[in-house]
C-alpha atoms as a PDB file:
ATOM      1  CA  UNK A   1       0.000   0.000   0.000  1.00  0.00           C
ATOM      2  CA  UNK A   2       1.281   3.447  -0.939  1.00  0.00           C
ATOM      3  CA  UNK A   3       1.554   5.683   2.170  1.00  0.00           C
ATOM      4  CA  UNK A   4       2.624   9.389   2.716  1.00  0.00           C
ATOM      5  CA  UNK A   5       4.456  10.079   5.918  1.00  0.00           C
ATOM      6  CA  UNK A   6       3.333  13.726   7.665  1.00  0.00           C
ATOM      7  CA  UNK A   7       5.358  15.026   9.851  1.00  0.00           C
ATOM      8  CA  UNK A   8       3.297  17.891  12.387  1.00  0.00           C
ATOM      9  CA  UNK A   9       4.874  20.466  14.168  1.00  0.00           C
ATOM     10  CA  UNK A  10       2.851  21.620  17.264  1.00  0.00           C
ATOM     11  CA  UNK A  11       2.576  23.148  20.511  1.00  0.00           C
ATOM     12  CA  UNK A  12       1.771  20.592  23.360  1.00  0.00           C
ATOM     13  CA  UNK A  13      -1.635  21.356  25.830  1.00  0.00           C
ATOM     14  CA  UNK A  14      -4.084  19.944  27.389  1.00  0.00           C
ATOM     15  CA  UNK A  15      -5.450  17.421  25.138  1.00  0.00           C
ATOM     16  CA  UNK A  16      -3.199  17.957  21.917  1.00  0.00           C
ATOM     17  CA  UNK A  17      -2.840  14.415  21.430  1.00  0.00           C
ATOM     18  CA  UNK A  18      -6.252  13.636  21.703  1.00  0.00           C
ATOM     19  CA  UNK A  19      -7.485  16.166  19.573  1.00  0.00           C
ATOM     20  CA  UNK A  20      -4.838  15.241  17.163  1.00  0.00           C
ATOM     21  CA  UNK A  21      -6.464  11.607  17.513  1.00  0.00           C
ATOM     22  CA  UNK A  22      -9.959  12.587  16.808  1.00  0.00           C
ATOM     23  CA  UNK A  23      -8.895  14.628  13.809  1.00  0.00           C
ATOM     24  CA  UNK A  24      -7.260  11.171  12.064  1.00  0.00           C
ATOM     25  CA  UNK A  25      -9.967   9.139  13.230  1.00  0.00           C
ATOM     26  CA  UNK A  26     -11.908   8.883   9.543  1.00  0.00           C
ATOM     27  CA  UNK A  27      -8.714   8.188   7.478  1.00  0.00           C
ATOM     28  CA  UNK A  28      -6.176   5.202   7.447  1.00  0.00           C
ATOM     29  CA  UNK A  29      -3.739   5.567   9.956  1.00  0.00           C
ATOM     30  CA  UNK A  30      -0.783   2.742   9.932  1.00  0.00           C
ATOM     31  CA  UNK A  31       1.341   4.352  12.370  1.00  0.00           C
ATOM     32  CA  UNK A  32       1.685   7.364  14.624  1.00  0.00           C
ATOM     33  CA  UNK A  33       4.361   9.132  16.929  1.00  0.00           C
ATOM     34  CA  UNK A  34       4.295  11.581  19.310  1.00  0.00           C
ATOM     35  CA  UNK A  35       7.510  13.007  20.706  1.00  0.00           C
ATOM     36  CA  UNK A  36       7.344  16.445  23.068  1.00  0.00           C
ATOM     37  CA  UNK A  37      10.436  18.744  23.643  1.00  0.00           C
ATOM     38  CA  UNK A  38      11.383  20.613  26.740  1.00  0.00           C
ATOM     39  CA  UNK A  39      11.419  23.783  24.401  1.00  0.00           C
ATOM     40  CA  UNK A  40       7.181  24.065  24.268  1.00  0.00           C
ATOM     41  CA  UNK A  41       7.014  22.003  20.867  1.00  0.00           C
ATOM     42  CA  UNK A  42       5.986  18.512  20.105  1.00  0.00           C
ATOM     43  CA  UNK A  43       6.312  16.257  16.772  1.00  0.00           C
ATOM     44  CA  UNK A  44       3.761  13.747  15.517  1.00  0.00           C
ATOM     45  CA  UNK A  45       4.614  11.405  12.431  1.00  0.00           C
ATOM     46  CA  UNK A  46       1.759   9.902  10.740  1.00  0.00           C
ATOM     47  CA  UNK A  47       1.773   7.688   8.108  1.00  0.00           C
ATOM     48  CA  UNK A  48      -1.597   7.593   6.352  1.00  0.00           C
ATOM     49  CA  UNK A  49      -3.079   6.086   3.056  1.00  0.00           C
ATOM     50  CA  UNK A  50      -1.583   8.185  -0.062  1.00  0.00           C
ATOM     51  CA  UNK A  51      -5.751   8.870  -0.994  1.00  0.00           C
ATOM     52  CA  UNK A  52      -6.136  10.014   2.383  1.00  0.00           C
ATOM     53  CA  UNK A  53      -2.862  11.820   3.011  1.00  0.00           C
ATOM     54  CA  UNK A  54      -4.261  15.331   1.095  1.00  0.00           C
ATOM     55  CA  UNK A  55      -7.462  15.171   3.316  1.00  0.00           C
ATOM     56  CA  UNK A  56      -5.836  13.936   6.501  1.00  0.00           C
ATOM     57  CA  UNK A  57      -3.224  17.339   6.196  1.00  0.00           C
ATOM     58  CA  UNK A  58      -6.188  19.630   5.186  1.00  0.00           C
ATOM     59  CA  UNK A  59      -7.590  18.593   8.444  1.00  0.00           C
ATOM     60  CA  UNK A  60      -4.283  18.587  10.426  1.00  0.00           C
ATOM     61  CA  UNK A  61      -3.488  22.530   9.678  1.00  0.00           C
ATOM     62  CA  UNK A  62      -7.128  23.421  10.973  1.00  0.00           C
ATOM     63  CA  UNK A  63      -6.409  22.258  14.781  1.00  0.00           C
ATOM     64  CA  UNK A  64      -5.313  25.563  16.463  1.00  0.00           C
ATOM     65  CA  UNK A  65      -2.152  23.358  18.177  1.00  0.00           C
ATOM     66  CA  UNK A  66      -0.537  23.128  14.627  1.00  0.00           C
ATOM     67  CA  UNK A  67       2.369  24.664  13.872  1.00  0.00           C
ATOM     68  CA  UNK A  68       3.233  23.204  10.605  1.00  0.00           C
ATOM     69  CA  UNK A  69       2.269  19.833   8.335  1.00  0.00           C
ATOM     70  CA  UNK A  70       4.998  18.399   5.912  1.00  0.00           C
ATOM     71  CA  UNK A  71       4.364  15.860   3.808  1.00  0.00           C
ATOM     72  CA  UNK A  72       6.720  13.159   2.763  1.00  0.00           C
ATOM     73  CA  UNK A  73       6.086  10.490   0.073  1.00  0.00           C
ATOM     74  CA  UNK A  74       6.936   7.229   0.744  1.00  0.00           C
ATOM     75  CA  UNK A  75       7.764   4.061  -1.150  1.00  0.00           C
ATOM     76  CA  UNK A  76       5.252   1.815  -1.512  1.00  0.00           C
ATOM     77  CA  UNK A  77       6.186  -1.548   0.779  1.00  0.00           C
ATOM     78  CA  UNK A  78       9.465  -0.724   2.673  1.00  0.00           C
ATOM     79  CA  UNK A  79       9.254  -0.350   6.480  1.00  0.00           C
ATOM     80  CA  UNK A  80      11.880   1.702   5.791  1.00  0.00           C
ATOM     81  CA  UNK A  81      10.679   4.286   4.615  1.00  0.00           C
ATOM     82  CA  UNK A  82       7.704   4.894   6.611  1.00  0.00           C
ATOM     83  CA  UNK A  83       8.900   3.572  10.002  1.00  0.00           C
ATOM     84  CA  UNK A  84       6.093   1.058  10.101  1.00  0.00           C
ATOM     85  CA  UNK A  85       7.366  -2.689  11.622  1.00  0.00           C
ATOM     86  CA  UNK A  86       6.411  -5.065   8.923  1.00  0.00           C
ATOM     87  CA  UNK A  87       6.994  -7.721  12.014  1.00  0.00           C
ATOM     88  CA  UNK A  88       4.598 -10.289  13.250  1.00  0.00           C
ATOM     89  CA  UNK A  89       3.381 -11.546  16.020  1.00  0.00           C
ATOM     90  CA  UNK A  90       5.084 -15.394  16.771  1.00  0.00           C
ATOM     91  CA  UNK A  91       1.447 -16.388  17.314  1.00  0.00           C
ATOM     92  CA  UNK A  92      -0.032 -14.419  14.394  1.00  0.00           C
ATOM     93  CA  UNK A  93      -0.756 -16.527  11.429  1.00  0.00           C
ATOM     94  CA  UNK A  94       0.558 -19.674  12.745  1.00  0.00           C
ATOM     95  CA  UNK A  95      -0.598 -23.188  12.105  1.00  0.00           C
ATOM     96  CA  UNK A  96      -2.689 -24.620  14.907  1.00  0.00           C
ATOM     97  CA  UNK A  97      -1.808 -27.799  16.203  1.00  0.00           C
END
């Protein structure tokens, strides 16, 4: 699946992450980072669906926390690229006994 990786510069409050949660909530989300700084600034990374991504950052500059949205393309497939674990689970698609 072809992803676009969106990097969000914001200020952290009360409730940034959640709002930032309920804003992505409609669109595919495969992964999602939140990192704050001690200088008053935080960084989310979300990788959505490249036919949401244009929608998803519309949506992303209206929340008032939002400093900035930068999207990235990414290559279709590479964990790489988009920071997404292409791991599984031991249990995960095993044969049962």
């Amino acid at each position: 699946m072809e992803h676009t990786r969106l990097t969000v510069t914001l200020q952290p409050g009360h409730g940034t992450l959640a709002r930032l949660a309920a804003t992505l909530n409609n669109h595919h989300v495969l992964d999602l980072t939140y990192t704050t700084a001690p200088a008053n600034t935080a960084t989310a990374v979300v990788c959505v669906a490249q036919s949401d991504a244009l929608r998803a950052q519309h949506k992303l500059r209206r929340l008032v926390d939002v400093i900035e949205v930068t999207p990235v393309p990414a290559s279709p497939d590479t964990a790489e690229a988009a920071d997404v674990p292409h791991t599984r689970h031991p249990t995960v698609g095993a044969p049962r006994l």
